[in-house]
PDB file of N, CA and C in Angstrom:
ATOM      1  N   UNK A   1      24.573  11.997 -21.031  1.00  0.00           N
ATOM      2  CA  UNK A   1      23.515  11.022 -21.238  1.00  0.00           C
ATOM      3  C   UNK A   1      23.271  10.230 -19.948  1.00  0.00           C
ATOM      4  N   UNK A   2      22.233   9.851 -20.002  1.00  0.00           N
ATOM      5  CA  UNK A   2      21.569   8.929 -18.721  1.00  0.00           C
ATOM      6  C   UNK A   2      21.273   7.616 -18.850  1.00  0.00           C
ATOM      7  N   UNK A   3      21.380   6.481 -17.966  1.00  0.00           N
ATOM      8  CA  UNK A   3      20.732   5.228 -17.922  1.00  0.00           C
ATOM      9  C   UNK A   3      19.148   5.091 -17.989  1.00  0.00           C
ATOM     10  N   UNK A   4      19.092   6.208 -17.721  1.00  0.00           N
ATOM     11  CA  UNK A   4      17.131   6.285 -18.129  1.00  0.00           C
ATOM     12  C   UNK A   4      16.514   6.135 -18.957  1.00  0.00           C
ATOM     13  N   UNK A   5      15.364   5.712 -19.472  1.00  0.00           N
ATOM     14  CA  UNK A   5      14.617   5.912 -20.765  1.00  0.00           C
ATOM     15  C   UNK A   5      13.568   6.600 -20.122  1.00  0.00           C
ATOM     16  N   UNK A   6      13.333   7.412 -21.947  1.00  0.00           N
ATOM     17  CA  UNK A   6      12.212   8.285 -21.739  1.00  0.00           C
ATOM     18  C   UNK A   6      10.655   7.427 -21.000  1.00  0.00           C
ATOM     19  N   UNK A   7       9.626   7.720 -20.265  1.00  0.00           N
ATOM     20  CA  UNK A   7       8.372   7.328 -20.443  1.00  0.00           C
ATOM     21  C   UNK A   7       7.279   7.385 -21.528  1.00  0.00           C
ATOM     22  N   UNK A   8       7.926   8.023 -22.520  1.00  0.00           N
ATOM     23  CA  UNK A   8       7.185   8.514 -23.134  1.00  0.00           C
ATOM     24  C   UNK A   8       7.081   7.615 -24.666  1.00  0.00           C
ATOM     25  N   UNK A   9       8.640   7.643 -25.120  1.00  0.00           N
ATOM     26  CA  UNK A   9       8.859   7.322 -26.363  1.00  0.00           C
ATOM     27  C   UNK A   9       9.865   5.719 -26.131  1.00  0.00           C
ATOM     28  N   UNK A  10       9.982   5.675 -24.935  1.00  0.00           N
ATOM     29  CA  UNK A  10      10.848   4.655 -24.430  1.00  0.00           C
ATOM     30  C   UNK A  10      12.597   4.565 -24.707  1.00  0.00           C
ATOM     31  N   UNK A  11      13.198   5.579 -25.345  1.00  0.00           N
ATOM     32  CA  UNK A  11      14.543   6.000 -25.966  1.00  0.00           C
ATOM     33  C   UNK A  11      14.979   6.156 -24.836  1.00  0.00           C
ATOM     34  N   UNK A  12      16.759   5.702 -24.959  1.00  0.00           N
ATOM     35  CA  UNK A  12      17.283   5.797 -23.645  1.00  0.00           C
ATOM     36  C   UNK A  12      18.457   7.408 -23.769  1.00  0.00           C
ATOM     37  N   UNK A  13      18.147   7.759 -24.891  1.00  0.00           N
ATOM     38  CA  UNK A  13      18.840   9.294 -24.891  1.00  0.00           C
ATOM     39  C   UNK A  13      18.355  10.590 -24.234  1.00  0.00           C
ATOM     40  N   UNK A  14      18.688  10.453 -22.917  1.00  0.00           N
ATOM     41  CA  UNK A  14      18.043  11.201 -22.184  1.00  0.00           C
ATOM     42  C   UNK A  14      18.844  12.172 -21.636  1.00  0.00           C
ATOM     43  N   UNK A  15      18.904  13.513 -21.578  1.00  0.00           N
ATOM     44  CA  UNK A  15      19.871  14.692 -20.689  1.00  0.00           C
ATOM     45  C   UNK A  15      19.314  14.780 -19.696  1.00  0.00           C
ATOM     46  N   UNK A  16      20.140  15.069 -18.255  1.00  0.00           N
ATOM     47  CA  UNK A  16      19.744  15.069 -16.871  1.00  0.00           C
ATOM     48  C   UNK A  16      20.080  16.732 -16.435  1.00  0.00           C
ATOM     49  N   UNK A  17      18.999  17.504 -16.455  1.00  0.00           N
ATOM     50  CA  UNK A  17      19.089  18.819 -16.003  1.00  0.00           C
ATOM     51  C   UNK A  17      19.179  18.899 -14.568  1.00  0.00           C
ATOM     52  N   UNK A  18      19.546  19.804 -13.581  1.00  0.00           N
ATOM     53  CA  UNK A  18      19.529  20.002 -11.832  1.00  0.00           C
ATOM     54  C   UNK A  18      17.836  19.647 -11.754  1.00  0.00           C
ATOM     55  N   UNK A  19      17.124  19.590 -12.366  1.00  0.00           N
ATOM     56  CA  UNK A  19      15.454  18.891 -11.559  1.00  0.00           C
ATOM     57  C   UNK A  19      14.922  18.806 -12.321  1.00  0.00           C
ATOM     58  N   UNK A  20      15.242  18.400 -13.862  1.00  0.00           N
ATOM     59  CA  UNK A  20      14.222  17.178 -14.925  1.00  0.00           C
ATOM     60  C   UNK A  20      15.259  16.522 -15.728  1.00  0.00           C
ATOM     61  N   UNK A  21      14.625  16.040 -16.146  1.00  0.00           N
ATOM     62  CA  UNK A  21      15.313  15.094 -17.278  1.00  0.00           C
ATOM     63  C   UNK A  21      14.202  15.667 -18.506  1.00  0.00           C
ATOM     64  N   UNK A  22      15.661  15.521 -19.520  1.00  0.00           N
ATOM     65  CA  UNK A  22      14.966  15.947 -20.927  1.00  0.00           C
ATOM     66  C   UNK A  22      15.438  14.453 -21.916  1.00  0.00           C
ATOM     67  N   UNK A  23      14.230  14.148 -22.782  1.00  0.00           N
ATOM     68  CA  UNK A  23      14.270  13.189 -24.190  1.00  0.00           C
ATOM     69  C   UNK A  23      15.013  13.901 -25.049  1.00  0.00           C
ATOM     70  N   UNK A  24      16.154  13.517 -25.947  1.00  0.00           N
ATOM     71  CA  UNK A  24      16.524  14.069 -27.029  1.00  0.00           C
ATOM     72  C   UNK A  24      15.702  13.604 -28.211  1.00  0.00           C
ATOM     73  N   UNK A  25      14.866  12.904 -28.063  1.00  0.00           N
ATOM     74  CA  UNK A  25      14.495  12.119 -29.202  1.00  0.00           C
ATOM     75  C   UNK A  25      12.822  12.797 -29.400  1.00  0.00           C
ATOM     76  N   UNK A  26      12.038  13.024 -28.418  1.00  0.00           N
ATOM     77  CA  UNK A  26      10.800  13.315 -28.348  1.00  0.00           C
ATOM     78  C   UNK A  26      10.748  14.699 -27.843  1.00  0.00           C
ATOM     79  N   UNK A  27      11.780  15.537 -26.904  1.00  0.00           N
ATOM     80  CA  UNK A  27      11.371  16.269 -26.314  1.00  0.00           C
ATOM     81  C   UNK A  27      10.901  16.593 -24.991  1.00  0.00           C
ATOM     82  N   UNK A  28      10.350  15.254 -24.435  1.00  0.00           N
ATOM     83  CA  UNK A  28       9.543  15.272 -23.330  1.00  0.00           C
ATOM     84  C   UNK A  28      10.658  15.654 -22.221  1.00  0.00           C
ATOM     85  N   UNK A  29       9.885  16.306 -21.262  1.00  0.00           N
ATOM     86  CA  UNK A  29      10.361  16.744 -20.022  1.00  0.00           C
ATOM     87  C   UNK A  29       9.940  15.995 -18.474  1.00  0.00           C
ATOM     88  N   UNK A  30      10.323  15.587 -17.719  1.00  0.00           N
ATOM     89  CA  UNK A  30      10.054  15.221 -16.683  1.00  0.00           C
ATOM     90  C   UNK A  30      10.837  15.621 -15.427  1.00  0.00           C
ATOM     91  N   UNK A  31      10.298  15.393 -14.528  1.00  0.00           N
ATOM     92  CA  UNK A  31      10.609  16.230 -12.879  1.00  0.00           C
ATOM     93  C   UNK A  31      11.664  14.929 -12.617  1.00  0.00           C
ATOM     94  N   UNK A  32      12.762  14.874 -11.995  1.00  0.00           N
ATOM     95  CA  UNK A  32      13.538  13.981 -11.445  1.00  0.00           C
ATOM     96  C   UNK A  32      12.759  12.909 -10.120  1.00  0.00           C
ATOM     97  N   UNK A  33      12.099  14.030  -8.856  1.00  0.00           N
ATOM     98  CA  UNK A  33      11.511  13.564  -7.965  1.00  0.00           C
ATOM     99  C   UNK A  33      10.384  12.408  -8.432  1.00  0.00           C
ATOM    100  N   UNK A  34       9.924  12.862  -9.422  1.00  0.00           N
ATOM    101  CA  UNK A  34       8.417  12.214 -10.075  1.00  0.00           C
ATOM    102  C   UNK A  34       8.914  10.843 -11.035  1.00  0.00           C
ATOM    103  N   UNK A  35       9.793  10.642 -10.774  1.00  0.00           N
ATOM    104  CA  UNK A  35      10.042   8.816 -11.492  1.00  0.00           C
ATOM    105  C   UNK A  35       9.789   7.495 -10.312  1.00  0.00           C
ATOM    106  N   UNK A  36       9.341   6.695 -10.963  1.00  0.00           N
ATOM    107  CA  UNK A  36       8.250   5.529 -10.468  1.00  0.00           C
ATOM    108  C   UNK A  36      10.127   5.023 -10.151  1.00  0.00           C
ATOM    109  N   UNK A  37       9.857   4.377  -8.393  1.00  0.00           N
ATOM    110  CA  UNK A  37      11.046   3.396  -8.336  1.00  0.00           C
ATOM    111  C   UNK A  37      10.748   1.644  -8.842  1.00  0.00           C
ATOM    112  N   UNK A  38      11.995   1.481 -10.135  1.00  0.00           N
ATOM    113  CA  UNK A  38      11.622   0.148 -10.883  1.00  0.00           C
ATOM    114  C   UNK A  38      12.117  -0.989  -9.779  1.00  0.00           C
ATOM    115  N   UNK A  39      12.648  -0.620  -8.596  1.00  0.00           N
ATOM    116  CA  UNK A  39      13.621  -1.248  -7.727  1.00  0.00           C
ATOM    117  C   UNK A  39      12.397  -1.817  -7.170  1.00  0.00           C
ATOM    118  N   UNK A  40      11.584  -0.944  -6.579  1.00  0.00           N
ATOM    119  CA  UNK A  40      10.856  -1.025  -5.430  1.00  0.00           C
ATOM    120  C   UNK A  40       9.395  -2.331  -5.931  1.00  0.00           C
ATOM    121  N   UNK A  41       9.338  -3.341  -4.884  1.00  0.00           N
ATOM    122  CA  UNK A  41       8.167  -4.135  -5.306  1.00  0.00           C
ATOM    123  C   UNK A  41       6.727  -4.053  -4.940  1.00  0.00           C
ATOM    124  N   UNK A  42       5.903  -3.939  -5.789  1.00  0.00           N
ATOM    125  CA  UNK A  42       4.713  -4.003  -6.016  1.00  0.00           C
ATOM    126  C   UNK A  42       4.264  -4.147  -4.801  1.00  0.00           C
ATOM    127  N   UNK A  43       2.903  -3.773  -4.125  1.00  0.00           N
ATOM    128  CA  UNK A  43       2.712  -4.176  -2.740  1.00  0.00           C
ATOM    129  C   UNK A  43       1.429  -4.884  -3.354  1.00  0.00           C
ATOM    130  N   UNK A  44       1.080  -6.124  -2.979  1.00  0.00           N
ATOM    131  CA  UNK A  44      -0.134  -6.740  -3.167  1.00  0.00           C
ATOM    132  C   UNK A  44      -1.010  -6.187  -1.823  1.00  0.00           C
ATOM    133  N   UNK A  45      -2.327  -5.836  -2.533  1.00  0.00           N
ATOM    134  CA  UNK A  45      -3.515  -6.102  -0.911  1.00  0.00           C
ATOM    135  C   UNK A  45      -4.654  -7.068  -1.385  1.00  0.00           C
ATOM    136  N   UNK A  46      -4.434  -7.922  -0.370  1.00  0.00           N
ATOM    137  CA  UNK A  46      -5.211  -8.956   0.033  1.00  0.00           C
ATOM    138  C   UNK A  46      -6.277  -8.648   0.247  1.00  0.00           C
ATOM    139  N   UNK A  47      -7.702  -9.185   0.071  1.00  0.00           N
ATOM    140  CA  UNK A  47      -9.156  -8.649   0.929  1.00  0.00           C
ATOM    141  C   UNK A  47      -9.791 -10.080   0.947  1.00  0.00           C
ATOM    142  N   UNK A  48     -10.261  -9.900   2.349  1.00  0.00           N
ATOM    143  CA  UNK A  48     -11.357 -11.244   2.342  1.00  0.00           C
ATOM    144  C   UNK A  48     -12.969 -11.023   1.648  1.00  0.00           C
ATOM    145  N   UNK A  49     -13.516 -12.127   2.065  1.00  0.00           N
ATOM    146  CA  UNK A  49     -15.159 -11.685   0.915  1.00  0.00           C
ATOM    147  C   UNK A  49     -15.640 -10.540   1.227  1.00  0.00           C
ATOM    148  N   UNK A  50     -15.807  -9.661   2.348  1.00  0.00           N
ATOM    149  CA  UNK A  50     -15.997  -8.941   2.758  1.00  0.00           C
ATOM    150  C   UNK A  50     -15.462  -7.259   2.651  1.00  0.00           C
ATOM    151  N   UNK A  51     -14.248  -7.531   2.093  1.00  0.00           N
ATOM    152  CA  UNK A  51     -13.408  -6.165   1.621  1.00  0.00           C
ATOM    153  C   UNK A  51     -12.581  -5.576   2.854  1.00  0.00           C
ATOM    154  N   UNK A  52     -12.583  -6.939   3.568  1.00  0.00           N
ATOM    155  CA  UNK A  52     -11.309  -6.193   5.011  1.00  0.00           C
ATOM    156  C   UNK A  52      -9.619  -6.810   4.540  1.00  0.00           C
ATOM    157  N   UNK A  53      -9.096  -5.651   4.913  1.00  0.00           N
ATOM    158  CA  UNK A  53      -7.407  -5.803   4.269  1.00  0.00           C
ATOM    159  C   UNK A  53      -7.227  -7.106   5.375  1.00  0.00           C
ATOM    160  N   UNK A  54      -6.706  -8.231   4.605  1.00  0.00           N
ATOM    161  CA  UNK A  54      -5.736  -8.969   5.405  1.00  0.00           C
ATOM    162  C   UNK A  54      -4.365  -9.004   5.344  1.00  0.00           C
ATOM    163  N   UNK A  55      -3.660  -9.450   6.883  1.00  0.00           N
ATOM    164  CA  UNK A  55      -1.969  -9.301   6.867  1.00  0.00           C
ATOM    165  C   UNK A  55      -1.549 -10.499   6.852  1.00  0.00           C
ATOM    166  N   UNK A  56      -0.423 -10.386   7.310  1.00  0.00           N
ATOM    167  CA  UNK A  56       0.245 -11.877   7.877  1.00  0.00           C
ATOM    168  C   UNK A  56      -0.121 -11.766   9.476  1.00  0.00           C
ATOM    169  N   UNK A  57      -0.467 -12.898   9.893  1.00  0.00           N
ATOM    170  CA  UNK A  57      -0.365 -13.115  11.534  1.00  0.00           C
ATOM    171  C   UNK A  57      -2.079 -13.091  11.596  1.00  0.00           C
ATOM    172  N   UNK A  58      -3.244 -12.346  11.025  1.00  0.00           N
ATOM    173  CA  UNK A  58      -4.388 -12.677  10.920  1.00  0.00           C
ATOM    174  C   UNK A  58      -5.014 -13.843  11.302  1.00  0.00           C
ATOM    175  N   UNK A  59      -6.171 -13.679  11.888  1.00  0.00           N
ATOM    176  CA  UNK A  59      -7.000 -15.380  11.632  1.00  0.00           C
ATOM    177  C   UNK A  59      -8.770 -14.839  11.034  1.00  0.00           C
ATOM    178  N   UNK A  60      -8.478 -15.556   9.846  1.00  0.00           N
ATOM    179  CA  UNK A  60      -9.972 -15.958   9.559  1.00  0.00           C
ATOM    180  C   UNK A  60     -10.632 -16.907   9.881  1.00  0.00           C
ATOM    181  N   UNK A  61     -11.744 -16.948   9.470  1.00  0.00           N
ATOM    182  CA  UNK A  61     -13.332 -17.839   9.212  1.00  0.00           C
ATOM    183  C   UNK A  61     -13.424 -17.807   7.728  1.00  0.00           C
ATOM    184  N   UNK A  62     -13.903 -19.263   7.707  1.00  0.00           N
ATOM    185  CA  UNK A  62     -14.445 -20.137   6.949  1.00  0.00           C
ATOM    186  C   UNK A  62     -15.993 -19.505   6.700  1.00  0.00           C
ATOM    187  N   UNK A  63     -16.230 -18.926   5.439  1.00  0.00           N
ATOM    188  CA  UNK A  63     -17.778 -18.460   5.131  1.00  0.00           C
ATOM    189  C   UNK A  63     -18.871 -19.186   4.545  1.00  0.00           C
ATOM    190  N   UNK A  64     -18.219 -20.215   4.512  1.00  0.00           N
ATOM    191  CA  UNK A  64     -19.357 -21.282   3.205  1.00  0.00           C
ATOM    192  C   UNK A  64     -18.714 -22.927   3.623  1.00  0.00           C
ATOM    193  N   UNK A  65     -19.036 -23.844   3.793  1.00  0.00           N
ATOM    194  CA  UNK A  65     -18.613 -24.830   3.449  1.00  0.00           C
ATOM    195  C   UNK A  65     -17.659 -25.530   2.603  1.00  0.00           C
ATOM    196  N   UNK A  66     -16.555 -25.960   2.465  1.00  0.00           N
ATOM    197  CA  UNK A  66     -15.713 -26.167   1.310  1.00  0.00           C
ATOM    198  C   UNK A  66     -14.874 -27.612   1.316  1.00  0.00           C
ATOM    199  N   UNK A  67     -15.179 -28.639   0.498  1.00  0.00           N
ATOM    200  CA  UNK A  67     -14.411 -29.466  -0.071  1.00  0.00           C
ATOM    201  C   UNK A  67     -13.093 -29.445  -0.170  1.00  0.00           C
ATOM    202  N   UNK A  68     -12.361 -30.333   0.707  1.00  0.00           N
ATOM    203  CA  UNK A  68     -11.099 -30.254   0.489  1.00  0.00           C
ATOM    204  C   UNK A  68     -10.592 -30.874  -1.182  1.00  0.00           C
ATOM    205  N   UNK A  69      -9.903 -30.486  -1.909  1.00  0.00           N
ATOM    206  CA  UNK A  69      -9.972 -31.943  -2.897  1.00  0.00           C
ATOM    207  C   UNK A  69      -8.807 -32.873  -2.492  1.00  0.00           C
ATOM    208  N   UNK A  70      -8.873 -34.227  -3.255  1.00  0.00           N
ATOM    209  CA  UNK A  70      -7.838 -35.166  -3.074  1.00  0.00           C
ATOM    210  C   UNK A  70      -8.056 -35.626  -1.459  1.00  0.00           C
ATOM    211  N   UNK A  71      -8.907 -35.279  -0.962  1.00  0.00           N
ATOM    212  CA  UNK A  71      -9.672 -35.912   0.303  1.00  0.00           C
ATOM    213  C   UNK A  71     -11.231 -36.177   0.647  1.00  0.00           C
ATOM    214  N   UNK A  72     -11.609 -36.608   1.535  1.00  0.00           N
ATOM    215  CA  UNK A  72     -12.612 -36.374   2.250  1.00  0.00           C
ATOM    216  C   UNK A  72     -13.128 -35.340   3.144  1.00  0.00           C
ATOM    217  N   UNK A  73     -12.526 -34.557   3.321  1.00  0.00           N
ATOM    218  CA  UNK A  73     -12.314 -33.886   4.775  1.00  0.00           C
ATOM    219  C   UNK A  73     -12.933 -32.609   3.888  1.00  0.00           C
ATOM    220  N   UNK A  74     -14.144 -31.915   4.748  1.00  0.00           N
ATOM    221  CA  UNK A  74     -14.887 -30.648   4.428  1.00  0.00           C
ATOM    222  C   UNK A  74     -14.476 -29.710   5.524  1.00  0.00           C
ATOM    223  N   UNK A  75     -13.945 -28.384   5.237  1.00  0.00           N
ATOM    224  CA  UNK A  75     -13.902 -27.621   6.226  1.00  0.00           C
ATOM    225  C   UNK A  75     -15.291 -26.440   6.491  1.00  0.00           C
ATOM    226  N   UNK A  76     -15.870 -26.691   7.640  1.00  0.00           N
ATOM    227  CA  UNK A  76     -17.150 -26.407   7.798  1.00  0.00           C
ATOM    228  C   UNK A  76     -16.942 -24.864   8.109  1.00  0.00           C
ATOM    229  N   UNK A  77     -18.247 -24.423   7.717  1.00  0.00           N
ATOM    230  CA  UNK A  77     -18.865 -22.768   7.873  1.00  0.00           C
ATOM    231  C   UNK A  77     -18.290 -22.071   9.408  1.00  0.00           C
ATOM    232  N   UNK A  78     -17.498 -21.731   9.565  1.00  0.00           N
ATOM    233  CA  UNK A  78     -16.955 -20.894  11.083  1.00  0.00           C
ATOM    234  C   UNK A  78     -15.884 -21.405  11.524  1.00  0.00           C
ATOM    235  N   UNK A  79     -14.872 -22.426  10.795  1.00  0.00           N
ATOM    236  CA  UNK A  79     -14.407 -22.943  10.993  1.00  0.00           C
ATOM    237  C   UNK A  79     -13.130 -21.819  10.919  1.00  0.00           C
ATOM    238  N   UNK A  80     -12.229 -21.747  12.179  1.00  0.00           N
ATOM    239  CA  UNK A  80     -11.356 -20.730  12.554  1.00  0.00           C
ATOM    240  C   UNK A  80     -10.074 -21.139  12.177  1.00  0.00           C
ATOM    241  N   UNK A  81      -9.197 -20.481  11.576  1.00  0.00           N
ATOM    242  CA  UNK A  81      -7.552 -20.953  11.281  1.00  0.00           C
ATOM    243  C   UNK A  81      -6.741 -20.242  12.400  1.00  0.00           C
ATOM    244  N   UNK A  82      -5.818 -20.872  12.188  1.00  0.00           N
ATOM    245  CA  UNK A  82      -4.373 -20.209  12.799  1.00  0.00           C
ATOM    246  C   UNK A  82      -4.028 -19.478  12.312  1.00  0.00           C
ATOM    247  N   UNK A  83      -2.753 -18.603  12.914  1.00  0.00           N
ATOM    248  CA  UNK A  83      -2.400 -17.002  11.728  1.00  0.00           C
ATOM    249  C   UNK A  83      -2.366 -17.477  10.850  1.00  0.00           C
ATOM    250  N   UNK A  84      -2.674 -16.555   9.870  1.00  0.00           N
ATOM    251  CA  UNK A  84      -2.475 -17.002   8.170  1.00  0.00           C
ATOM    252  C   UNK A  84      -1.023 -16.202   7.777  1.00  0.00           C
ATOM    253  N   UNK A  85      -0.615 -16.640   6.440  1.00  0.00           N
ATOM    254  CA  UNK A  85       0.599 -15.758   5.821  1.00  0.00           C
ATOM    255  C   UNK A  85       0.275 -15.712   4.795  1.00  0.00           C
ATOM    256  N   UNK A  86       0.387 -14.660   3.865  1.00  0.00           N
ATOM    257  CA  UNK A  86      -0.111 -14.255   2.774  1.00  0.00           C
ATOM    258  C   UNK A  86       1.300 -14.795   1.504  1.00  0.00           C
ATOM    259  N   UNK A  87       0.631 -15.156   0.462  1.00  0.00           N
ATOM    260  CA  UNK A  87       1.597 -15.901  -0.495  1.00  0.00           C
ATOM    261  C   UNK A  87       0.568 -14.955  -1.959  1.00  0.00           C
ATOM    262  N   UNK A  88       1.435 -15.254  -2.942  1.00  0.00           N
ATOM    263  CA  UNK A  88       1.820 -14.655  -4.423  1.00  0.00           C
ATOM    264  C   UNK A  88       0.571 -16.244  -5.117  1.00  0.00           C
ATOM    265  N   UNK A  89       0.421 -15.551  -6.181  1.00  0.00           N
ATOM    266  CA  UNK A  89      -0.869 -17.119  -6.260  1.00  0.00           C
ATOM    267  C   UNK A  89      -2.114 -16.685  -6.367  1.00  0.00           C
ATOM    268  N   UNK A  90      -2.667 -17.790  -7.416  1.00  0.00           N
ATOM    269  CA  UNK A  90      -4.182 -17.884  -6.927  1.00  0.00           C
ATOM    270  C   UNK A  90      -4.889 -17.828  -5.535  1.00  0.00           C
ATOM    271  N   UNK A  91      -4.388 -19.144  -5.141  1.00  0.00           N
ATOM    272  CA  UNK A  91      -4.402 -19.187  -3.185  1.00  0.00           C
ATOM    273  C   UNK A  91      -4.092 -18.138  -2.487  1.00  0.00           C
ATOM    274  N   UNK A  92      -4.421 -17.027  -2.195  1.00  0.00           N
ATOM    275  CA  UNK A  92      -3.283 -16.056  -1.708  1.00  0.00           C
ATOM    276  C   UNK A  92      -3.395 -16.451   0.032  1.00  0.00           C
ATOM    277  N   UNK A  93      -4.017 -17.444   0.167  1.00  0.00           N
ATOM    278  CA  UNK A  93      -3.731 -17.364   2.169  1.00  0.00           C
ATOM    279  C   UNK A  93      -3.424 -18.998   2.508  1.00  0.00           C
ATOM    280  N   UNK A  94      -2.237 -18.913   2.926  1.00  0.00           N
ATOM    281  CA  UNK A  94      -1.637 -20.439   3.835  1.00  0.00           C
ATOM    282  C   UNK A  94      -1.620 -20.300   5.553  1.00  0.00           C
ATOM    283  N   UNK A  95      -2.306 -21.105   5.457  1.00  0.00           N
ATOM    284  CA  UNK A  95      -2.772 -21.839   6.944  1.00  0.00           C
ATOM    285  C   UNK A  95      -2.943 -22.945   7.898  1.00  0.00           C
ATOM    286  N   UNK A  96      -3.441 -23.184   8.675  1.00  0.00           N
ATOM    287  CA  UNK A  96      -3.641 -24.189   9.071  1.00  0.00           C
ATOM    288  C   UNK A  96      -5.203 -24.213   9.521  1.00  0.00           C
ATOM    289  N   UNK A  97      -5.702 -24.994   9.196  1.00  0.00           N
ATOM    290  CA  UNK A  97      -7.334 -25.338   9.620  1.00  0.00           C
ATOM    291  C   UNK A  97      -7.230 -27.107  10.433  1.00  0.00           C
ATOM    292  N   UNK A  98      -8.362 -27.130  11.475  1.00  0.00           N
ATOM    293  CA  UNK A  98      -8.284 -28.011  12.051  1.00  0.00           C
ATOM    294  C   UNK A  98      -6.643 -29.560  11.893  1.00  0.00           C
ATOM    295  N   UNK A  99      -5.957 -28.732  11.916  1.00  0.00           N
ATOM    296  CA  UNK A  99      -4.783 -29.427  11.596  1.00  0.00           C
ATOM    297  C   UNK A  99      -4.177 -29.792  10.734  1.00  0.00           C
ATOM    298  N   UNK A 100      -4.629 -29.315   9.408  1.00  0.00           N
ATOM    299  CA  UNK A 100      -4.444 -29.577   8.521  1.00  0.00           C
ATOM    300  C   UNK A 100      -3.830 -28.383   7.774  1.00  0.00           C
ATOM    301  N   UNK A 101      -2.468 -28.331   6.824  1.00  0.00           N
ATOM    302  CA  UNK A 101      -2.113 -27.113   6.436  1.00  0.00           C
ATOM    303  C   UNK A 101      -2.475 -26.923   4.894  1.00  0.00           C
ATOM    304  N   UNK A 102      -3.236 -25.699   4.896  1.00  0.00           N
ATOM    305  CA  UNK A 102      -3.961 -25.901   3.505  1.00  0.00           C
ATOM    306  C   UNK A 102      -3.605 -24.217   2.818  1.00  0.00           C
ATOM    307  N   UNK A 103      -3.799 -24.047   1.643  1.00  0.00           N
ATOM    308  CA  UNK A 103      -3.708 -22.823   0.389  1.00  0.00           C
ATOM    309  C   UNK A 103      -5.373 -22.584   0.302  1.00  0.00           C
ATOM    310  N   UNK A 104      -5.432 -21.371   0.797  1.00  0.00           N
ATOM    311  CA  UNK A 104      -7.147 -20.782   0.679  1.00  0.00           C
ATOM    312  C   UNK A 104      -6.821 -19.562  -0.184  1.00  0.00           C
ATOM    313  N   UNK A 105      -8.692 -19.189  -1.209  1.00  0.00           N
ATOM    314  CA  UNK A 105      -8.385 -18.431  -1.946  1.00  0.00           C
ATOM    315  C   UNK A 105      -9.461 -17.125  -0.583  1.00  0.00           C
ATOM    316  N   UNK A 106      -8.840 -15.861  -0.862  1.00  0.00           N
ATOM    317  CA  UNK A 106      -9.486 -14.882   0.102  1.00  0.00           C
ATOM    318  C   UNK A 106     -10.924 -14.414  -0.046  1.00  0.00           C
ATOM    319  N   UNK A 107     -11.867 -15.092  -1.090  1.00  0.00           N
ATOM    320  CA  UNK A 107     -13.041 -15.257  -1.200  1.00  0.00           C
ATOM    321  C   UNK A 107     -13.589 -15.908  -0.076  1.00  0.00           C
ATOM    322  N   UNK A 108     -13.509 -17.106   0.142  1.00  0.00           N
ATOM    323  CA  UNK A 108     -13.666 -17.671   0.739  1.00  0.00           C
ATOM    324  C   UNK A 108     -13.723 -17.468   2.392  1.00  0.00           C
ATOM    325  N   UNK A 109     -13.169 -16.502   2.961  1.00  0.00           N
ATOM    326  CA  UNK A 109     -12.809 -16.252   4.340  1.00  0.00           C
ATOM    327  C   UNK A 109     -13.052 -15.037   4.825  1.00  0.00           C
ATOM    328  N   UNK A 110     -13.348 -14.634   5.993  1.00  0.00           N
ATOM    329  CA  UNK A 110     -13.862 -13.776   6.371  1.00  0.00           C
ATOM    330  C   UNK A 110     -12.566 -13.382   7.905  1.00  0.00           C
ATOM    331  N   UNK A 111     -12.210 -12.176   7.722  1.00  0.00           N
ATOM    332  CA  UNK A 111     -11.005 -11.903   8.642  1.00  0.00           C
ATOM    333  C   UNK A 111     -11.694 -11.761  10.442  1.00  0.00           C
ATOM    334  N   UNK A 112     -11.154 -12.537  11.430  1.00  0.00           N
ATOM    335  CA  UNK A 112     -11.819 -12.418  12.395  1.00  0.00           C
ATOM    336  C   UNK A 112     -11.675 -11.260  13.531  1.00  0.00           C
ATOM    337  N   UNK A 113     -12.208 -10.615  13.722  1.00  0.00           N
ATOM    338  CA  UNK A 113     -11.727  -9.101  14.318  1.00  0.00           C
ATOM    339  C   UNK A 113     -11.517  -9.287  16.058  1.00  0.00           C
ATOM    340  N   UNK A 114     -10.880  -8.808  16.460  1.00  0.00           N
ATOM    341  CA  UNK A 114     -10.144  -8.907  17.908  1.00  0.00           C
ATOM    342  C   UNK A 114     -10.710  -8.787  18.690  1.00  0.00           C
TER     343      UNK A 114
END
């Protein structure tokens, strides 16, 4: 028996043949090579309004005008950041804009090309 569960029927009674694994419970067969790693994490991709992949170390533009809240302070249309780093979140881009370190959503920004 195996630590595996089936994909299929979700049962963890599974026989491990030299290159599949068999369900005792359903039957199902599967290739050993062909299992999803549960270890391995998700890769998020980022896109600005535009549909260009952003990384870490990037600098965007500001595409629209935008209200800071809990201030006064508007960060204006072309307005250029420092590298950005990409974060988990609504916000997915932290930066710095005119000195100020702020959480932008990637709508908003346009990636600036080299």
């Amino acid at each position: 028996m195996s630590k595996i569960s089936c994909p299929l029927c979700t049962m963890d009674d599974v026989i491990d043949h030299p290159r599949k694994h068999e369900c005792m419970t359903c039957g199902h067969e599967w290739d050993i090579e062909g299992l999803p790693d549960e270890d391995a994490p998700e890769e998020r991709i980022v896109k600005d309004a535009f549909g260009n992949v952003l990384e870490k170390g990037d600098v965007v533009q500001m595409i629209k005008d935008l209200k800071l809240k809990g201030s006064s302070d508007v960060l204006k249309s072309g307005t250029k950041s420092k590298p950005i780093s990409l974060q988990d979140g609504d916000h997915e881009i932290s930066c710095r804009m005119n000195g100020i370190a702020i959480n932008l959503k990637a709508q908003f920004v346009k990636k600036v090309l080299s």
